[in-house]
Protein backbone atom coordinates (compact mmCIF):
# COMPACT_ATOMS: atom_id res chain seq x y z
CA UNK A 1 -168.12 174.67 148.53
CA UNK A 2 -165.76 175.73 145.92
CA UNK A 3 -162.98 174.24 144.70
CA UNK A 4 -159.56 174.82 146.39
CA UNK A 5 -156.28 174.03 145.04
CA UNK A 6 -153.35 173.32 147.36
CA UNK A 7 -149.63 172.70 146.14
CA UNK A 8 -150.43 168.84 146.97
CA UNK A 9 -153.58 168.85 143.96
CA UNK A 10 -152.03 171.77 142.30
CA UNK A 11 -148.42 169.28 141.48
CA UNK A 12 -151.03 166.20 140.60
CA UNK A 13 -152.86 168.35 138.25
CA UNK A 14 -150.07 169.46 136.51
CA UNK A 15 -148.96 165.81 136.00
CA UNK A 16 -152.59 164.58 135.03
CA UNK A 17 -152.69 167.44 132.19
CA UNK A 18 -149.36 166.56 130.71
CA UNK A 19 -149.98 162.97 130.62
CA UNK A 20 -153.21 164.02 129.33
CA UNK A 21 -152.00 166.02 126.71
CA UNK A 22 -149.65 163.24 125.73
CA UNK A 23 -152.40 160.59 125.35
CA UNK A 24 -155.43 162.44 123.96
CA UNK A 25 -156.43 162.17 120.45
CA UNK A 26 -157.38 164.35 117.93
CA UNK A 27 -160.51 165.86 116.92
CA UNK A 28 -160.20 165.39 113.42
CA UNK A 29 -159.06 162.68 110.69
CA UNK A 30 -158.08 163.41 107.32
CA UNK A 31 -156.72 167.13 107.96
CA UNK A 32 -153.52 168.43 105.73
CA UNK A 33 -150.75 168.63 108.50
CA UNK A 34 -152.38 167.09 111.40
CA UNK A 35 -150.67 164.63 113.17
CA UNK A 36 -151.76 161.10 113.52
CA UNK A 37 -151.92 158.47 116.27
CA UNK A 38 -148.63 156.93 115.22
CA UNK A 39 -146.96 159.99 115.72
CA UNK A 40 -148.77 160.77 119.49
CA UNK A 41 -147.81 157.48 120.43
CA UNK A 42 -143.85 157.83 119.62
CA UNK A 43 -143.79 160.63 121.19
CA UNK A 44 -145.21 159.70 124.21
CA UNK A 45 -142.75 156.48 124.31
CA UNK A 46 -139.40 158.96 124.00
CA UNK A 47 -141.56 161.63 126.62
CA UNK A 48 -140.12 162.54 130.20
CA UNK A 49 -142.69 163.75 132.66
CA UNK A 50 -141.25 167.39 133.03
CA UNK A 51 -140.63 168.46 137.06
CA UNK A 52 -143.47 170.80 138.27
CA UNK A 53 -143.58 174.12 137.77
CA UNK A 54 -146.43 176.49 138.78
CA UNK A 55 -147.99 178.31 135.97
CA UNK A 56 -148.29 182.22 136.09
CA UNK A 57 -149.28 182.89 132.47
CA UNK A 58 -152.30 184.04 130.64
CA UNK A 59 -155.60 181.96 132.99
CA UNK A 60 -157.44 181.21 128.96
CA UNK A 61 -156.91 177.46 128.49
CA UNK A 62 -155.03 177.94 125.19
CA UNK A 63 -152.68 179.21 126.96
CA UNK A 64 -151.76 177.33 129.42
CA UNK A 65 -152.33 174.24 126.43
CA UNK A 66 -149.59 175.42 124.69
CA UNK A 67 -147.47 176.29 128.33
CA UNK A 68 -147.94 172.78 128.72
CA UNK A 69 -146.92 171.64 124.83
CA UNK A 70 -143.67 173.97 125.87
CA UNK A 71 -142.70 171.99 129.41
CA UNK A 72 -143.14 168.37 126.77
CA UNK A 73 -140.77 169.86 124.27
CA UNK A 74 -138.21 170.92 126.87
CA UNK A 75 -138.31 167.55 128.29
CA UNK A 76 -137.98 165.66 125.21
CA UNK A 77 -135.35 163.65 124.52
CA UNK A 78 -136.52 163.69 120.18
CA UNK A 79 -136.84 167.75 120.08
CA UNK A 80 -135.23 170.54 120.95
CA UNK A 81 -137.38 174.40 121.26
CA UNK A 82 -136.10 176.99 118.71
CA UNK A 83 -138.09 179.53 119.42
CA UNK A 84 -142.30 179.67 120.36
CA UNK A 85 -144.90 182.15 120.01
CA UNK A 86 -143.11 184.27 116.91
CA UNK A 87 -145.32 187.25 116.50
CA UNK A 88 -145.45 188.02 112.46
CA UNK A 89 -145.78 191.89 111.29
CA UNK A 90 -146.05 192.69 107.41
CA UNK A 91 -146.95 196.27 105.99
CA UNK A 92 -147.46 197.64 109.46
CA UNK A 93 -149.86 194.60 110.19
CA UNK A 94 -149.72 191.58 112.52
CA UNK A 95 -150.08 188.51 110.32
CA UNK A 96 -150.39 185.85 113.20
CA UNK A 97 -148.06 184.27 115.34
CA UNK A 98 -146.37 180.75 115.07
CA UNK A 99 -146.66 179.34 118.47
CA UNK A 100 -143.72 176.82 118.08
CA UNK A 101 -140.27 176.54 115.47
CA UNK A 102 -139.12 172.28 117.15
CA UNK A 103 -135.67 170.56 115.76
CA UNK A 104 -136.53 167.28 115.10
CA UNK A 105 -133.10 165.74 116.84
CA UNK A 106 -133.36 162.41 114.67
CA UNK A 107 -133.76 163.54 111.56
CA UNK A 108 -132.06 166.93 111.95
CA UNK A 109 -134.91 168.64 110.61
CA UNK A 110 -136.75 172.26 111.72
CA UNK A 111 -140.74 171.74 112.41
CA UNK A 112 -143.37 174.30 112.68
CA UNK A 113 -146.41 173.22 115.03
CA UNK A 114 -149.26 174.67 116.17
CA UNK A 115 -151.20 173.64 118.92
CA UNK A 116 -154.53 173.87 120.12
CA UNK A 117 -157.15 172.69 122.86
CA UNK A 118 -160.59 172.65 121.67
CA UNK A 119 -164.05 171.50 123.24
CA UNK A 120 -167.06 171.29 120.44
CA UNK A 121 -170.84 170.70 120.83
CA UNK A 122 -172.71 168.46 118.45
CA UNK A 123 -175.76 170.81 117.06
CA UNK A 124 -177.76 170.25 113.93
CA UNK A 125 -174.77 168.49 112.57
CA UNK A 126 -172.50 171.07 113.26
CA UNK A 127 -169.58 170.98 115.61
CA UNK A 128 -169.83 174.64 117.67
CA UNK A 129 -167.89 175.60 120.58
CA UNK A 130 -169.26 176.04 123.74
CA UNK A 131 -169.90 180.38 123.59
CA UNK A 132 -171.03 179.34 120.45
CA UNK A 133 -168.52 181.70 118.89
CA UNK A 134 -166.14 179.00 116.89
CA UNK A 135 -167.03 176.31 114.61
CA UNK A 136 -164.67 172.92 114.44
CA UNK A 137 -164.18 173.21 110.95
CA UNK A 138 -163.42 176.40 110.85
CA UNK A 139 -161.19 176.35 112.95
CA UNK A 140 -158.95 173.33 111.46
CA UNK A 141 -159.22 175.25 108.27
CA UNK A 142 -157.59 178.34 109.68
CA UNK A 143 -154.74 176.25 111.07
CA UNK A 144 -154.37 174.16 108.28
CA UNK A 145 -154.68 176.88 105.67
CA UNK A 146 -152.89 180.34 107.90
CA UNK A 147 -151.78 179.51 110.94
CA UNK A 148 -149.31 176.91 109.62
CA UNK A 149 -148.48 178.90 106.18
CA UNK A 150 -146.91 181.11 108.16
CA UNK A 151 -143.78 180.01 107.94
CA UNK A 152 -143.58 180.48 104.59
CA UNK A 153 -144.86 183.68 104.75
CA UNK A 154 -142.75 186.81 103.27
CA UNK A 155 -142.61 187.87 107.40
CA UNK A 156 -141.49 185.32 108.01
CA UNK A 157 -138.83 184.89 105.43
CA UNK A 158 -137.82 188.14 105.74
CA UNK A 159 -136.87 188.96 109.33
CA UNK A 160 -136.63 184.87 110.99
CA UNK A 161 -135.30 182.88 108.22
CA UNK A 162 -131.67 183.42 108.13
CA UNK A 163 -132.27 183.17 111.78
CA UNK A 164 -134.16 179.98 112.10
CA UNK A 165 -134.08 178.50 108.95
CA UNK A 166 -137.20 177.16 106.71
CA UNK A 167 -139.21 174.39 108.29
CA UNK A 168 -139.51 171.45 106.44
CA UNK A 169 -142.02 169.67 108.37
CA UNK A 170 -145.51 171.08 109.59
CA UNK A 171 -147.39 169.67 112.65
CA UNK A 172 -151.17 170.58 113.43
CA UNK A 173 -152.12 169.76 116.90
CA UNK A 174 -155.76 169.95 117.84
CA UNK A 175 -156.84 168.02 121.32
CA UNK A 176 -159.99 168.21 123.04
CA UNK A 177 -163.52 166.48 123.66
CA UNK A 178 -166.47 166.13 121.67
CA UNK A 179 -170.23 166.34 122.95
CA UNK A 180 -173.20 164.79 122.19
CA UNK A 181 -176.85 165.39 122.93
CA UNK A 182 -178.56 162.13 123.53
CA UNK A 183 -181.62 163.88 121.29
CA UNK A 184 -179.57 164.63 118.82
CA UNK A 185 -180.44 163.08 114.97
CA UNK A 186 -178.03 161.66 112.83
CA UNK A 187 -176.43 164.57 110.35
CA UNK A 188 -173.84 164.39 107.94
CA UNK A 189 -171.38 166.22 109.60
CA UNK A 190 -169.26 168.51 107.61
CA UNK A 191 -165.39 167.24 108.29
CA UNK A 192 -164.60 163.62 109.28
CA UNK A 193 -164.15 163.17 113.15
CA UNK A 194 -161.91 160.95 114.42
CA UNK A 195 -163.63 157.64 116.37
CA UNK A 196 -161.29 157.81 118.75
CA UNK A 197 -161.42 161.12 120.07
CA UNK A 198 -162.23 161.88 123.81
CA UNK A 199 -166.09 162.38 124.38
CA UNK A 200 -168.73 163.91 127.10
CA UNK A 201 -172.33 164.56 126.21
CA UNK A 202 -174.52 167.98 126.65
CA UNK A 203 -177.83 168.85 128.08
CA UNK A 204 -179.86 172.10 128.03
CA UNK A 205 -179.94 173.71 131.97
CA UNK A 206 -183.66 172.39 131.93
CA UNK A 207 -182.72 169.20 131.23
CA UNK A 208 -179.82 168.93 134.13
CA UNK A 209 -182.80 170.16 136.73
CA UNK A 210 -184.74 167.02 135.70
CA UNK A 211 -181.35 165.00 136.20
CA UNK A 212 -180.99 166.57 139.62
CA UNK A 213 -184.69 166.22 141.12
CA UNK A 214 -183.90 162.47 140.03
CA UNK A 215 -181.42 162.53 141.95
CA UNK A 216 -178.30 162.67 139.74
CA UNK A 217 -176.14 166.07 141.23
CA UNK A 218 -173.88 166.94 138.98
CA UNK A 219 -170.30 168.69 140.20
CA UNK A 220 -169.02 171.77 138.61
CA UNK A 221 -165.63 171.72 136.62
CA UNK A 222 -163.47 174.73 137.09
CA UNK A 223 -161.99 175.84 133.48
CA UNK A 224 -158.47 174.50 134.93
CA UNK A 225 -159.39 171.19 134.79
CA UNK A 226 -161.09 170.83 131.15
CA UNK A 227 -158.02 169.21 129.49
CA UNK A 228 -158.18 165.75 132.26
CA UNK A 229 -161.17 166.41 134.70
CA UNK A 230 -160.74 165.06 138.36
CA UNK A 231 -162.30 162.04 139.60
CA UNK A 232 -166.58 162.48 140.86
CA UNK A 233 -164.99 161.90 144.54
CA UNK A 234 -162.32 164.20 144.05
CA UNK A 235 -164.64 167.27 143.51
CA UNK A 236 -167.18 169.15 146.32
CA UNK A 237 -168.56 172.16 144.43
CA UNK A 238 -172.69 171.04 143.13
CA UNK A 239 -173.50 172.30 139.92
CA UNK A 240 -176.17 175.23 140.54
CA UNK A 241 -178.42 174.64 137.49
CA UNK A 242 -180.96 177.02 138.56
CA UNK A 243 -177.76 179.94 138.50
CA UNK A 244 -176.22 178.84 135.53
CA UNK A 245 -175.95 181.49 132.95
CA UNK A 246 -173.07 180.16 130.93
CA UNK A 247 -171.95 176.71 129.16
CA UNK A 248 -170.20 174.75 132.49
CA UNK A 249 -168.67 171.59 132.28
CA UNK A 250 -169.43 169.47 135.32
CA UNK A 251 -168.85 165.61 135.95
CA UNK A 252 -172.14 163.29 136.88
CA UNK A 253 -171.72 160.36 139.61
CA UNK A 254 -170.55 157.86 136.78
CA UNK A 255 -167.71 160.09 135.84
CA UNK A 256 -169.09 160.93 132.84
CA UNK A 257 -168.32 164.64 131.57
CA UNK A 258 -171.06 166.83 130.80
CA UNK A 259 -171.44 170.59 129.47
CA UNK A 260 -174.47 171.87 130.79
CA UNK A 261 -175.73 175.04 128.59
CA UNK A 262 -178.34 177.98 129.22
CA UNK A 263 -181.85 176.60 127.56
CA UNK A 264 -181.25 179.58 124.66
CA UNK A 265 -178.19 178.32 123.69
CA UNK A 266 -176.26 178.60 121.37
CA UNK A 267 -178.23 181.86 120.96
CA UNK A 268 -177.56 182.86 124.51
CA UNK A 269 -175.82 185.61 125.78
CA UNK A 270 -172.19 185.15 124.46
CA UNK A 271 -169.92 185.43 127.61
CA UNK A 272 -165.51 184.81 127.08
C-alpha cells in the first residue's frame, strides 16, 4: 500500500530532514565558494532545531531544500535572513535569482549563498542525474561561475545594493547522495568528489527483478523523503519493478538506498 503521511510522521520528517540537512556533506571538494566540513560542523554546533511548520510551497525537492535552508537560518543564533530568492532582471531579461542575502552576526558581514540538493548516478565516469538531464559538474560550475556572481552583477548593483549592501562572503551549498553501479569500471572522473559524501548504489530495472525473485523486495521512496530516507521497517509500499518507467529511489532490507532505473536509461524517456 502506499505511503501515508499523518501529522505524527509528517512533524518527524520534518525534523529528520533538517537534521539531515545540517549533517550531510557535500558532493564536491575543491570547488571555488563551496563550503567545507569545518564550516557544516560550526554551524550545526550554534543550530536550533526550528518548531514545525507544514510546508505548502512548490512539491520539486529544491524547493522545499532551500524552504528548509530558510527555517535553519531563522533559527540561527550566528545569522540573520536579509532577504531570499531575489529575482534579477537586466535589459528586459531575467538574469537568475539569488536564493539567499545571510548577515553573518559575528563578524558583521553580508553573505550570499546558494543552495542546492542534488542526487547523481555514476555512468562511464560521469556523474548524471537521475532524468539524465543534469550533469554534476555542470552543475557546480553554473553555481560557482553564475549563480553566485550574481551579486555582483550590474542587476544587482543597480536596484538591491544601496538596499542590501555588497556581500563580502560567498557560500555554495550542494548536498545530496552519490550512486554507484556495482559493474561499474574505474574512470577518471571529471571533478574531485568528496570521500565523505552520502552514498546509495544503482541497478538497471532488470537487475532489481533478479534481486526480487531472490528474494530481496525492495520498498519504494516517495520524492519527499530523498534528502533522509525512513527506516526499511518504517516503509509498506513494494517497489513494482515490472511497472517502473522512471528512475525511483527505494530502500533494500539492509537499509541500503538504491535508485532503480528503466533498462534504457539514461536514454530513456526523460520524465520531470
Amino acid at each position: 500500500m502506499p505511503f501515508t503521511a499523518n501529522n505524527t510522521t509528517k512533524i518527524k520528517q520534518f525534523r529528520r530532514d533538517i537534521s539531515a540537512v545540517l549533517s550531510c556533506p557535500t558532493l564536491t571538494l575543491g570547488v571555488k565558494y563551496q563550503i567545507d566540513n569545518e564550516w557544516l560542523e560550526e554551524l550545526r554546533k550554534h543550530a536550533s532545531i526550528p518548531s514545525y511548520e507544514a510546508y505548502n510551497g512548490n512539491q520539486r525537492l529544491g524547493f522545499y531544500y532551500q524552504w528548509l535552508w530558510l527555517k535553519i537560518i531563522n533559527a540561527h543564533s550566528n545569522y540573520e535572513l536579509i532577504a531570499e530568492e531575489i529575482q534579477l532582471q537586466w535589459d528586459n531579461q531575467t538574469v537568475g535569482a539569488i536564493d539567499f542575502l545571510v548577515k553573518n552576526k559575528k563578524s558583521n558581514e553580508l553573505e550570499h549563498w546558494e543552495v542546492a540538493i542534488k542526487f547523481y548516478l555514476e555512468h562511464q565516469g560521469n556523474w548524471i542525474g537521475p532524468n539524465a538531464k543534469d550533469q554534476l559538474d555542470r552543475k557546480i560550475n553554473r553555481m560557482s561561475c553564475h549563480q553566485l556572481e550574481l551579486s555582483h552583477h550590474n542587476a544587482y548593483r543597480t536596484q538591491y545594493n544601496s538596499i542590501y549592501g555588497q556581500p563580502a562572503v560567498k557560500r555554495l551549498i550542494m548536498q545530496g547522495r552519490r550512486f554507484n553501479h556495482d559493474a561499474a569500471r574505474n574512470h577518471q572522473p571529471s571533478i574531485e568528489i568528496n570521500p565523505n559524501s552520502l552514498t546509495g548504489k544503482w541497478c538497471f530495472q532488470a537487475e532489481a527483478k533478479i534481486m526480487s525473485s531472490n528474494g530481496i523486495q525492495l520498498r519504494e521512496l516517495i520524492k519527499q523523503h530523498w534528502i533522509s530516507p525512513p527506516a526499511y521497517e518504517e516503509l509498506t509500499a513494494i517497489l513494482n519493478t515490472a511497472s517502473l518507467v522512471r528512475p525511483t529511489q527505494a530502500i533494500s532490507p539492509d537499509n541500503q538506498v538504491w535508485f532503480i532505473v528503466p533498462n534504457e536509461w539514461p536514454w530513456h524517456k526523460k520524465t520531470p
